[in-house]
N, C-alpha and C. Protein backbone atom coordinates (compact mmCIF):
# COMPACT_ATOMS: atom_id res chain seq x y z
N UNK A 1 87.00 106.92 95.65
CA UNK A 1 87.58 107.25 96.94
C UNK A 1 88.79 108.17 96.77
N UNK A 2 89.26 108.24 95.51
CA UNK A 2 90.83 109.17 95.41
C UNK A 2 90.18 110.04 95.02
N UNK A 3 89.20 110.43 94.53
CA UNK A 3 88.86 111.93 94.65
C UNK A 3 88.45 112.39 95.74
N UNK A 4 87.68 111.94 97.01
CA UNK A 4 87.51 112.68 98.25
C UNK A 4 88.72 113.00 98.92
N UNK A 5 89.88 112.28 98.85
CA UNK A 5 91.43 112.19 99.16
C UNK A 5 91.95 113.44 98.82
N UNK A 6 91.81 113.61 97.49
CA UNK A 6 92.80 115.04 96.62
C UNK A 6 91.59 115.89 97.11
N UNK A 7 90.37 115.47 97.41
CA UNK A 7 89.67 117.29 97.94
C UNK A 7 89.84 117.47 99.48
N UNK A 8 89.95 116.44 100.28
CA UNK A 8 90.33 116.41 101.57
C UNK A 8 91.65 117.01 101.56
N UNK A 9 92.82 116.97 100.94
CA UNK A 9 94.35 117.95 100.91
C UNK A 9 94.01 119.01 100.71
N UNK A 10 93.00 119.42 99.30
CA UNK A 10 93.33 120.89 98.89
C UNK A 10 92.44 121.85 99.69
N UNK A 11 91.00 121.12 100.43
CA UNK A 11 90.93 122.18 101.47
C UNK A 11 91.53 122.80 102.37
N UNK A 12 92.53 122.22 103.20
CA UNK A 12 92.87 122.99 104.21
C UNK A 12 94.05 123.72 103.23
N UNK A 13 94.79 123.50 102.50
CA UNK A 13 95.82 124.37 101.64
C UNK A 13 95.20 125.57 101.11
N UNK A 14 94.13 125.46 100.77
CA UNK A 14 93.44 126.75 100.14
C UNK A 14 92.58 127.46 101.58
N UNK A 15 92.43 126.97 102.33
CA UNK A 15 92.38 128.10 103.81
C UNK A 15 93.70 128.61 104.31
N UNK A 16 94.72 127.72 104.23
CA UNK A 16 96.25 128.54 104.81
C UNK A 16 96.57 129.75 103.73
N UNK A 17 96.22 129.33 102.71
CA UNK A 17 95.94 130.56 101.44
C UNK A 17 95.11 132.03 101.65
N UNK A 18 94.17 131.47 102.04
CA UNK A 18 93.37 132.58 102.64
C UNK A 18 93.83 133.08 103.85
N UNK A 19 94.05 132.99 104.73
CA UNK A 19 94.89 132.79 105.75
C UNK A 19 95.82 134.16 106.02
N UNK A 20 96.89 134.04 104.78
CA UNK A 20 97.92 134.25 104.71
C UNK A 20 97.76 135.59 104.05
N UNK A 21 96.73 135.31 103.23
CA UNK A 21 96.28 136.65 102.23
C UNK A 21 95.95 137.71 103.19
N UNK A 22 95.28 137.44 104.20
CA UNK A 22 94.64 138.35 105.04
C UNK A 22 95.41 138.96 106.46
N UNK A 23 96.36 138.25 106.27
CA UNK A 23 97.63 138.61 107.15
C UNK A 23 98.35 139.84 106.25
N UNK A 24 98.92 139.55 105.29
CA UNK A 24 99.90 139.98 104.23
C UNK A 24 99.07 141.54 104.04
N UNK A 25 97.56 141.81 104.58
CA UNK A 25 97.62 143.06 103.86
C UNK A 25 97.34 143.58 105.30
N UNK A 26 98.20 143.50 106.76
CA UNK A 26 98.20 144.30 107.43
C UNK A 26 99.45 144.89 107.17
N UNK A 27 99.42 146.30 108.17
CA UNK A 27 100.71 146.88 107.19
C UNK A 27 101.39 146.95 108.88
N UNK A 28 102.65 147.06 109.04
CA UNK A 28 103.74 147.29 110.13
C UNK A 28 103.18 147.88 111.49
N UNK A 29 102.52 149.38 110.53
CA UNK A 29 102.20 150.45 111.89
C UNK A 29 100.54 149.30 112.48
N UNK A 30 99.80 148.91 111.58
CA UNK A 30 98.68 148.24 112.24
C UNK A 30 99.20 146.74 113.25
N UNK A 31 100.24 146.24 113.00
CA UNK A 31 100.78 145.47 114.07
C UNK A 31 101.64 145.54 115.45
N UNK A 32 102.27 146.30 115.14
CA UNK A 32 102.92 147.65 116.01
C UNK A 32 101.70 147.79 117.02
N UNK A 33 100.58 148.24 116.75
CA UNK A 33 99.51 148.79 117.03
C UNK A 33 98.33 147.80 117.41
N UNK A 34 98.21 146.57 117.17
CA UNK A 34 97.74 145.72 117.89
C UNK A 34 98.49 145.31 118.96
N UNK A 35 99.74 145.11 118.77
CA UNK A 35 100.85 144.30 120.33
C UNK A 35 100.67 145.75 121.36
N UNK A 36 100.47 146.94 120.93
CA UNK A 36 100.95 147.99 121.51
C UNK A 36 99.05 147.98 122.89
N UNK A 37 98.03 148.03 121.82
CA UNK A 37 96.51 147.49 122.51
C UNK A 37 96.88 146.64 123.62
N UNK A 38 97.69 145.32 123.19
CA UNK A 38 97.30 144.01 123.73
C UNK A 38 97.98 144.60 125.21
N UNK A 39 99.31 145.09 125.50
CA UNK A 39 99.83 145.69 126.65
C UNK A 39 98.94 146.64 127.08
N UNK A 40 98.10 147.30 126.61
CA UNK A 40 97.35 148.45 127.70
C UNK A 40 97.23 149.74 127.20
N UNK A 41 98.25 149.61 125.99
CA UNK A 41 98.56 151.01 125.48
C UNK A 41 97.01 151.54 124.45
N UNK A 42 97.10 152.90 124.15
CA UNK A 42 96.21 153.64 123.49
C UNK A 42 96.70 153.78 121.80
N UNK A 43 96.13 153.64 120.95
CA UNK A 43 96.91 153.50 119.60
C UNK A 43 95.50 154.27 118.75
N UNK A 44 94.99 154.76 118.60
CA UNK A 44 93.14 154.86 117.92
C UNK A 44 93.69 154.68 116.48
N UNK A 45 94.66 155.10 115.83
CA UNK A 45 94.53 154.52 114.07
C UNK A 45 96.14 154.71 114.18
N UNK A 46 96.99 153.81 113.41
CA UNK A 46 98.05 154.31 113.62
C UNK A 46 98.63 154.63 112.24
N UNK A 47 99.84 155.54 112.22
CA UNK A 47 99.79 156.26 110.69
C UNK A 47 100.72 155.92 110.02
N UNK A 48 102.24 155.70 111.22
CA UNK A 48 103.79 154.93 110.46
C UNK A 48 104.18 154.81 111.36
N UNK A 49 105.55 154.18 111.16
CA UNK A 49 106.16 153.25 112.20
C UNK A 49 107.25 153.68 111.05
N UNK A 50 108.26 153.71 111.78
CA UNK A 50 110.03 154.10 111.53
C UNK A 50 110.65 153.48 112.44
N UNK A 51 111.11 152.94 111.25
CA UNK A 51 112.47 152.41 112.14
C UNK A 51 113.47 152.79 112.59
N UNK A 52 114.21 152.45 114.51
CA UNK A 52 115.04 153.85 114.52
C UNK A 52 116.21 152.77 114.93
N UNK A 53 117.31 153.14 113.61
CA UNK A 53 118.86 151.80 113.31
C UNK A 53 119.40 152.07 114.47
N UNK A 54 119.42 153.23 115.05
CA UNK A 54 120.23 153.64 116.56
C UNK A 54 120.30 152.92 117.67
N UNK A 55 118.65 152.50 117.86
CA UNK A 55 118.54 151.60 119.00
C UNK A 55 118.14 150.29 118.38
N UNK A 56 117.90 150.18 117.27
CA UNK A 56 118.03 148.61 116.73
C UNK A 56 119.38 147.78 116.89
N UNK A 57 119.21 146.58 117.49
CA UNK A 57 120.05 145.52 117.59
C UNK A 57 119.51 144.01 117.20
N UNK A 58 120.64 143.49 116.86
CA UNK A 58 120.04 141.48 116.72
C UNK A 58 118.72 141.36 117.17
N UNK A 59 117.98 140.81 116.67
CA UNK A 59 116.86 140.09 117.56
C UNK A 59 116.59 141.45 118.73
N UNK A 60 116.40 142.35 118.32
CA UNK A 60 115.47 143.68 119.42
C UNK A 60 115.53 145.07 118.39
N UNK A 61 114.25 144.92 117.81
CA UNK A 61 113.89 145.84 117.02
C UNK A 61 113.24 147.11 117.77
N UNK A 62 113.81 148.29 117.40
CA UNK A 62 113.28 149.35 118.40
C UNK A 62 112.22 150.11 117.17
N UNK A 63 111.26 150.62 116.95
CA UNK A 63 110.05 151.56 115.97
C UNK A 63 110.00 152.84 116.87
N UNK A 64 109.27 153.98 115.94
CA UNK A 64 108.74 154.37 116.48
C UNK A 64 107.43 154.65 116.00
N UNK A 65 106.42 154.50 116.58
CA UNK A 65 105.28 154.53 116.21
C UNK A 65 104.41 155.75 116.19
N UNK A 66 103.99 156.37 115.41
CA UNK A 66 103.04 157.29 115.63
C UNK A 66 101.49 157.44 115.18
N UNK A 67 100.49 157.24 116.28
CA UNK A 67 99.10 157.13 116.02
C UNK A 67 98.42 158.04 115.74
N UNK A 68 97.28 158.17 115.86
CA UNK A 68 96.40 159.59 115.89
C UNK A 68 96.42 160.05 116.57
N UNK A 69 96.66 159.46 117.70
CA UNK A 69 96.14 160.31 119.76
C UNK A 69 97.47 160.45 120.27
N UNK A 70 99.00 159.60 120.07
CA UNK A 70 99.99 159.57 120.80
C UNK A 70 101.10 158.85 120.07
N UNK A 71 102.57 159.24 120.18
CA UNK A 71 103.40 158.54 119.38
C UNK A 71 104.53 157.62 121.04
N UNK A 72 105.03 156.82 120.30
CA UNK A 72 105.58 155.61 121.32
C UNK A 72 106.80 155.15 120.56
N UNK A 73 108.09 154.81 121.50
CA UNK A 73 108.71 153.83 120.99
C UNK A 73 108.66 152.71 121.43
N UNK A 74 108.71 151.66 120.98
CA UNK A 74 108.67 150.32 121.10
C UNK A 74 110.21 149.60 120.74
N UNK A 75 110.29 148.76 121.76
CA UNK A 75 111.57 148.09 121.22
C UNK A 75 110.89 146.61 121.36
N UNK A 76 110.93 145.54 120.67
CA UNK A 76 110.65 144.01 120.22
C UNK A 76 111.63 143.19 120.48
N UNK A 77 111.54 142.25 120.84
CA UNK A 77 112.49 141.17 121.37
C UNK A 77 111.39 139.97 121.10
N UNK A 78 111.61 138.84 119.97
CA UNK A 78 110.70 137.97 120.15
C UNK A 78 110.51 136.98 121.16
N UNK A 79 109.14 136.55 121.59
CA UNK A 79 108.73 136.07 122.43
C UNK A 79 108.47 136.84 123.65
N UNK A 80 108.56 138.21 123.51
CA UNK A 80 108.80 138.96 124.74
C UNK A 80 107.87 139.89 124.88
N UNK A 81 107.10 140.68 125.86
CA UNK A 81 106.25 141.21 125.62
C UNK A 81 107.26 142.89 125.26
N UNK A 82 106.89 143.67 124.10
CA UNK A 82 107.37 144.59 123.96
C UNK A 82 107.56 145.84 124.86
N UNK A 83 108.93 146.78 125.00
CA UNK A 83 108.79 147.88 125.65
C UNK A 83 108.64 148.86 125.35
N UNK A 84 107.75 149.54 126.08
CA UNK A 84 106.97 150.71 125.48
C UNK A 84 107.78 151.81 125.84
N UNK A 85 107.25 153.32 125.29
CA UNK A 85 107.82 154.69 126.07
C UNK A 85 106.97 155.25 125.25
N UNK A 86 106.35 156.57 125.53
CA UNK A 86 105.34 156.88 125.54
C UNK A 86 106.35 158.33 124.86
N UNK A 87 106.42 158.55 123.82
CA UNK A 87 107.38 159.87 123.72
C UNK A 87 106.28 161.60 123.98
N UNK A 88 107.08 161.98 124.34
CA UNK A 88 106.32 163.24 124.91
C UNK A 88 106.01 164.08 123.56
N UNK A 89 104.89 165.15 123.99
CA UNK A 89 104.45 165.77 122.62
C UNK A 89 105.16 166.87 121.60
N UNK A 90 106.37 167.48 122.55
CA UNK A 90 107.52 168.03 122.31
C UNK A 90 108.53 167.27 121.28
N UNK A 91 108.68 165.99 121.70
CA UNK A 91 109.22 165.44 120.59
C UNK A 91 108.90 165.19 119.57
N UNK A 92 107.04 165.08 119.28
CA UNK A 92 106.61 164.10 118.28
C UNK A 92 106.96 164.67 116.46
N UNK A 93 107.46 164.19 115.89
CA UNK A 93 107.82 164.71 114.59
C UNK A 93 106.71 165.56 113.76
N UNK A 94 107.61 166.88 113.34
CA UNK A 94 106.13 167.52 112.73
C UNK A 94 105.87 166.92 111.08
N UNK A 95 104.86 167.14 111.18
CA UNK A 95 104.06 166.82 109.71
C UNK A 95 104.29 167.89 108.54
């Protein structure tokens, strides 16, 4: 019976493992870029995300994001749904 015990623990520990692994290899701009979907916004692949210290404060992280189709700033506040701005194409940083 103490061996179904020690395999009953180490399953679910070795799924939070897996879990975690598969979290860990999204990268910034692809999360950025899912919250940015979940609001309505357009993102088709996104390429980097910069951080801009200017409008960063405590607990409200401002990015700016730039996708394939459109670049955005985002400012984050947890628990909050993020605010968007849609930066115009004049601004978008050249390559």
């Amino acid at each position: 019976m103490m061996r179904f015990t020690g395999v009953a623990f180490a399953v679910p520990f070795v799924i939070s493992l897996a879990g975690s692994t598969a979290r860990a290899e999204q990268t910034l701009p692809d999360l950025l870029a899912v919250q940015l979907r979940a609001q309505g916004y357009a993102c088709d692949k996104p390429l980097k995300a910069e951080r801009d210290d200017k409008l960063s404060k405590p607990d409200n992280e401002a990015w700016t994001l730039t996708c394939s189709n459109a670049t955005y700033r985002v400012s984050r506040v947890p628990d909050l749904a993020a605010k968007v701005e849609v930066v115009p194409h004049s601004d978008q940083p050249k390559r």
